[in-house]
C-alpha atoms as a PDB file:
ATOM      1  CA  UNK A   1     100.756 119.127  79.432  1.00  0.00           C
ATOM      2  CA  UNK A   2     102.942 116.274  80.777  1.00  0.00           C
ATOM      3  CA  UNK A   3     102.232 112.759  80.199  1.00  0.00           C
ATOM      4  CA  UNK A   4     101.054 112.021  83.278  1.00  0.00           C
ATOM      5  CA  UNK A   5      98.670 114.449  83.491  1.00  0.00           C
ATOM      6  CA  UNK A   6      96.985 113.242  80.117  1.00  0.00           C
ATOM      7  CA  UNK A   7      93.862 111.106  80.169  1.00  0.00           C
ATOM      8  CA  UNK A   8      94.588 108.909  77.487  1.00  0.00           C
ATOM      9  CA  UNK A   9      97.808 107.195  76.008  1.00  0.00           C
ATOM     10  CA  UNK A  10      97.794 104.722  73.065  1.00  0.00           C
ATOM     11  CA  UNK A  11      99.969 101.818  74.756  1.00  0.00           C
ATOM     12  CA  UNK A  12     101.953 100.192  72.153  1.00  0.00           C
ATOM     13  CA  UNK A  13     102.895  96.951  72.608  1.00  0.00           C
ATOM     14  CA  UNK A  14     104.797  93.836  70.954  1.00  0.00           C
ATOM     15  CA  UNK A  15     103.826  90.593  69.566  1.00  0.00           C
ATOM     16  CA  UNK A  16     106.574  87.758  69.462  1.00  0.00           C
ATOM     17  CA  UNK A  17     107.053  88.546  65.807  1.00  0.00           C
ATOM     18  CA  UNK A  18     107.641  92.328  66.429  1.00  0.00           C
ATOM     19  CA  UNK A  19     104.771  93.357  65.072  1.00  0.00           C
ATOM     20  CA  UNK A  20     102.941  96.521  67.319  1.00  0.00           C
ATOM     21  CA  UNK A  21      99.519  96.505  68.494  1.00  0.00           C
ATOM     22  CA  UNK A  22      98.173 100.131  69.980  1.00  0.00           C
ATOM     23  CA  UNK A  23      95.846 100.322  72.670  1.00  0.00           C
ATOM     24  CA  UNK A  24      94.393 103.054  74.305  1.00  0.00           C
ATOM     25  CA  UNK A  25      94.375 103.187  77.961  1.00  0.00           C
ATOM     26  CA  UNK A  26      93.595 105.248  80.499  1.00  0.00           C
ATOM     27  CA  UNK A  27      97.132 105.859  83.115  1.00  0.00           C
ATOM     28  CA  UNK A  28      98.046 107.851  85.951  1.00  0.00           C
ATOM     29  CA  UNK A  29     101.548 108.257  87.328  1.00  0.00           C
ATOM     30  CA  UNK A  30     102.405 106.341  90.150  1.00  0.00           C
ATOM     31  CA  UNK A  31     106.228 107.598  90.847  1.00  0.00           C
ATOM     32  CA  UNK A  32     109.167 109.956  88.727  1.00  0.00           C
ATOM     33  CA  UNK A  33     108.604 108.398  85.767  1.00  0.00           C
ATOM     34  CA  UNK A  34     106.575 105.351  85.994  1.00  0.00           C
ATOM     35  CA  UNK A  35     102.875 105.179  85.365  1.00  0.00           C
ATOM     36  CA  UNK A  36     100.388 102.679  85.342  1.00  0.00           C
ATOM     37  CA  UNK A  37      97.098 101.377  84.510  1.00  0.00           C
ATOM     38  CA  UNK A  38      95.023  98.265  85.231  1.00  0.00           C
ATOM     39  CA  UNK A  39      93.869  95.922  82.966  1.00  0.00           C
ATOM     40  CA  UNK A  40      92.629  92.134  82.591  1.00  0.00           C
ATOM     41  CA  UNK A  41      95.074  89.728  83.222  1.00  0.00           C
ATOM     42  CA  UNK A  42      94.011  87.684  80.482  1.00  0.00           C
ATOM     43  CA  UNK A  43      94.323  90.840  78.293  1.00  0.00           C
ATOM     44  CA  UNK A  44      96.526  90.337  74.964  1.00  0.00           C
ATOM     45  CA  UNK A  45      98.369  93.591  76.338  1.00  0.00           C
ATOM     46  CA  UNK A  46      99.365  90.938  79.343  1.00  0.00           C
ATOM     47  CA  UNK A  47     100.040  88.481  77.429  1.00  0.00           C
ATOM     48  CA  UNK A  48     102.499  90.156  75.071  1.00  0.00           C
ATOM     49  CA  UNK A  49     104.224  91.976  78.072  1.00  0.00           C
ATOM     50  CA  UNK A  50     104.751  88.469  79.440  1.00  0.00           C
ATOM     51  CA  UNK A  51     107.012  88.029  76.280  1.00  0.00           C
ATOM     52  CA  UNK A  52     108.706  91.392  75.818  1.00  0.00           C
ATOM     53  CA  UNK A  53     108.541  94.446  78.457  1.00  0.00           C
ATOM     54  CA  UNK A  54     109.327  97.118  75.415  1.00  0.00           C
ATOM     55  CA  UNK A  55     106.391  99.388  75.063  1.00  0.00           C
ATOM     56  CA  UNK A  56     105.689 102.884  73.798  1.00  0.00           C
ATOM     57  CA  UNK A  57     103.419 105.298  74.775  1.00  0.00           C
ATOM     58  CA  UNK A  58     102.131 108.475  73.638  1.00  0.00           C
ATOM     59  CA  UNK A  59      99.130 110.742  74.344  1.00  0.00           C
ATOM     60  CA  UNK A  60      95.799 110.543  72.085  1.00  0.00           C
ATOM     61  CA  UNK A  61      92.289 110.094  72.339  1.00  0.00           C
ATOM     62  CA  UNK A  62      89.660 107.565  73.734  1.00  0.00           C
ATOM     63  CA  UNK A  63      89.801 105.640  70.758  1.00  0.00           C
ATOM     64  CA  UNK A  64      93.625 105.826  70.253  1.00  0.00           C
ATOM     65  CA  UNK A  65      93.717 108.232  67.826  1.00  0.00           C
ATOM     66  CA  UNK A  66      96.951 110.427  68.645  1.00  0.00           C
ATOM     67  CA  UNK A  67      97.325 114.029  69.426  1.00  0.00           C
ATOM     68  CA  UNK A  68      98.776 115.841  66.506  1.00  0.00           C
ATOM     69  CA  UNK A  69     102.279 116.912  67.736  1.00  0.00           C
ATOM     70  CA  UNK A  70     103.256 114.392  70.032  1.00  0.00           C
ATOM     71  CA  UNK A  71     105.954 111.908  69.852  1.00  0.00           C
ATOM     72  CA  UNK A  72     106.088 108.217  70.840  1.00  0.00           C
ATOM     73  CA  UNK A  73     108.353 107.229  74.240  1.00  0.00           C
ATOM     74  CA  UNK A  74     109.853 104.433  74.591  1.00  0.00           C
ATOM     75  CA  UNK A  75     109.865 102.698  77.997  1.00  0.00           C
ATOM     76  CA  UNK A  76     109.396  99.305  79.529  1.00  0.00           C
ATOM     77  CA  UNK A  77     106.310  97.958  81.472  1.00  0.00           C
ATOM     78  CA  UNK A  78     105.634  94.919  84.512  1.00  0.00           C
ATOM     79  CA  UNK A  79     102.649  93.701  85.177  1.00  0.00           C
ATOM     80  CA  UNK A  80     101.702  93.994  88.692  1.00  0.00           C
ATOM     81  CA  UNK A  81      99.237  92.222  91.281  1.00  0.00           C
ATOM     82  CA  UNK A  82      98.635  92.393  95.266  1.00  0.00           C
ATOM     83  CA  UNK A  83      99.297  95.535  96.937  1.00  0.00           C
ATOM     84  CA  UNK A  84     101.000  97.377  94.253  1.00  0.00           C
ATOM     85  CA  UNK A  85      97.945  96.914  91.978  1.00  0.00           C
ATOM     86  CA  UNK A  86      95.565  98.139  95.098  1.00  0.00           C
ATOM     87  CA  UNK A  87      97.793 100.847  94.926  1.00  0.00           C
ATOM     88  CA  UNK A  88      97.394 101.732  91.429  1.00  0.00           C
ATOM     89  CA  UNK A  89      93.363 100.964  91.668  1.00  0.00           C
ATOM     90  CA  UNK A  90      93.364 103.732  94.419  1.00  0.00           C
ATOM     91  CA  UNK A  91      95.222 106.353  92.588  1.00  0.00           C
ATOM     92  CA  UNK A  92      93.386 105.110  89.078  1.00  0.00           C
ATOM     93  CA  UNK A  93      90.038 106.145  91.088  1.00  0.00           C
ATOM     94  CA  UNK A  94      91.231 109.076  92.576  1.00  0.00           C
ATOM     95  CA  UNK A  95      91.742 110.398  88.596  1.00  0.00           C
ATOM     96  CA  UNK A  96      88.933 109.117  86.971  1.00  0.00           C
ATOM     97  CA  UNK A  97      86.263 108.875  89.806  1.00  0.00           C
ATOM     98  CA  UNK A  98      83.278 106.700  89.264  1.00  0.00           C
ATOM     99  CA  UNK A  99      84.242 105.397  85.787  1.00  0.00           C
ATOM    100  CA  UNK A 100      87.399 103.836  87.268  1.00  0.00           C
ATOM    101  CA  UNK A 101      84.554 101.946  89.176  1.00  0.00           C
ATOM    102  CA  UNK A 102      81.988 101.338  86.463  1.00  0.00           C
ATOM    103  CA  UNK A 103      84.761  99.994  83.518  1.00  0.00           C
ATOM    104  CA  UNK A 104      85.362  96.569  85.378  1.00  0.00           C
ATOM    105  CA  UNK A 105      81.373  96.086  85.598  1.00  0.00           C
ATOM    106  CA  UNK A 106      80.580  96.811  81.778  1.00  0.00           C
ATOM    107  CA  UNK A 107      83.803  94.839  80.606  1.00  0.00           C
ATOM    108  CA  UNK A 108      81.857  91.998  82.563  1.00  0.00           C
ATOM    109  CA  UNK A 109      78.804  92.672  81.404  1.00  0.00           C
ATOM    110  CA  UNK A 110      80.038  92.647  77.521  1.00  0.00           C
ATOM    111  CA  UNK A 111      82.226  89.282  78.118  1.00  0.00           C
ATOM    112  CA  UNK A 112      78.551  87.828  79.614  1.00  0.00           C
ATOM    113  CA  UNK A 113      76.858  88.913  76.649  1.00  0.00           C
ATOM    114  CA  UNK A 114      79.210  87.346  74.085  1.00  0.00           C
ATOM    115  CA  UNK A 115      79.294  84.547  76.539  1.00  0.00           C
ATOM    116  CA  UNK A 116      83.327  84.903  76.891  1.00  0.00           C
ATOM    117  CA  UNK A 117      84.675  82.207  79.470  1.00  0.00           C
ATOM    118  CA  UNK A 118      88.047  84.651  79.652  1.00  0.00           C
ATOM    119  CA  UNK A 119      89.038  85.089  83.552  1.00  0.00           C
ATOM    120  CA  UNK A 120      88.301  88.665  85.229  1.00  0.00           C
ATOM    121  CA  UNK A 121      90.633  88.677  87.168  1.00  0.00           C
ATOM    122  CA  UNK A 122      92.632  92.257  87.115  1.00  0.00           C
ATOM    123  CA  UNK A 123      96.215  93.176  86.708  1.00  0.00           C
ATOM    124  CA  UNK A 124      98.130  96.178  86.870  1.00  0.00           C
ATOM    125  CA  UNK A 125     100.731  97.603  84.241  1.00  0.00           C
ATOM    126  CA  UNK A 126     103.405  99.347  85.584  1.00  0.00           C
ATOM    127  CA  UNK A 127     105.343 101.302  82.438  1.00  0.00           C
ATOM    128  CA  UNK A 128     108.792 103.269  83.349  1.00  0.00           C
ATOM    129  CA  UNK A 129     109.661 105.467  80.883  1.00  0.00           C
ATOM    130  CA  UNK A 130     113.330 106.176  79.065  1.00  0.00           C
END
């Protein structure tokens, strides 16, 4: 199966200090090689890609647990707005159907309950592999 076609990668990404932090996410290829996913923009995933665009990706499971047999790849990653993350929202939808819908409304709905003041506005992640 190629990476595109999977429906979840583990999204690692890097704090200032180099440490990783893995994140499942759900991604869908947008062009040859570059894939993409959307995302909060106050999201620590933003906020550490505002620092350092290295990332690596590999396939696993809902809760980021990764396929036996796979290997990490390396790539970079942007975070997008405006058209390009319309873009991305419409071929995110097309893959996952109503759920790409109904994830922004329960990530709201949790943030309300623990009476978060974070921002929900969205951004896009752009990630070209190596």
């Amino acid at each position: 199966m190629a990476i595109g076609d999977e429906r979840y990668v583990v999204l690692t990404t890097y704090r200032r200090d180099g440490r990783p932090v893995a994140t499942p996410v759900w991604w869908v290829e947008v062009a040859d090689g570059e894939y993409g996913f959307s995302t909060g923009s106050a999201s620590g995933k933003v906020k550490r890609l505002r620092h350092t665009a290295r990332v690596t990706v590999q396939p696993s499971n809902s809760r980021g647990v990764v396929k036996p047999g796979t290997e990490p790849v390396e790539g970079t990653a942007r975070v997008v707005t405006g058209p390009e993350l319309d873009a991305l929202k419409q071929r995110l939808s097309a893959k996952y159907g109503f759920q790409a819908k109904l994830a922004p409304l329960v990530a709201k709905a949790r943030r309300a309950l623990k009476r978060e003041s974070v921002p929900s506005g969205e951004a896009g992640v752009i990630v070209t592999l190596q």
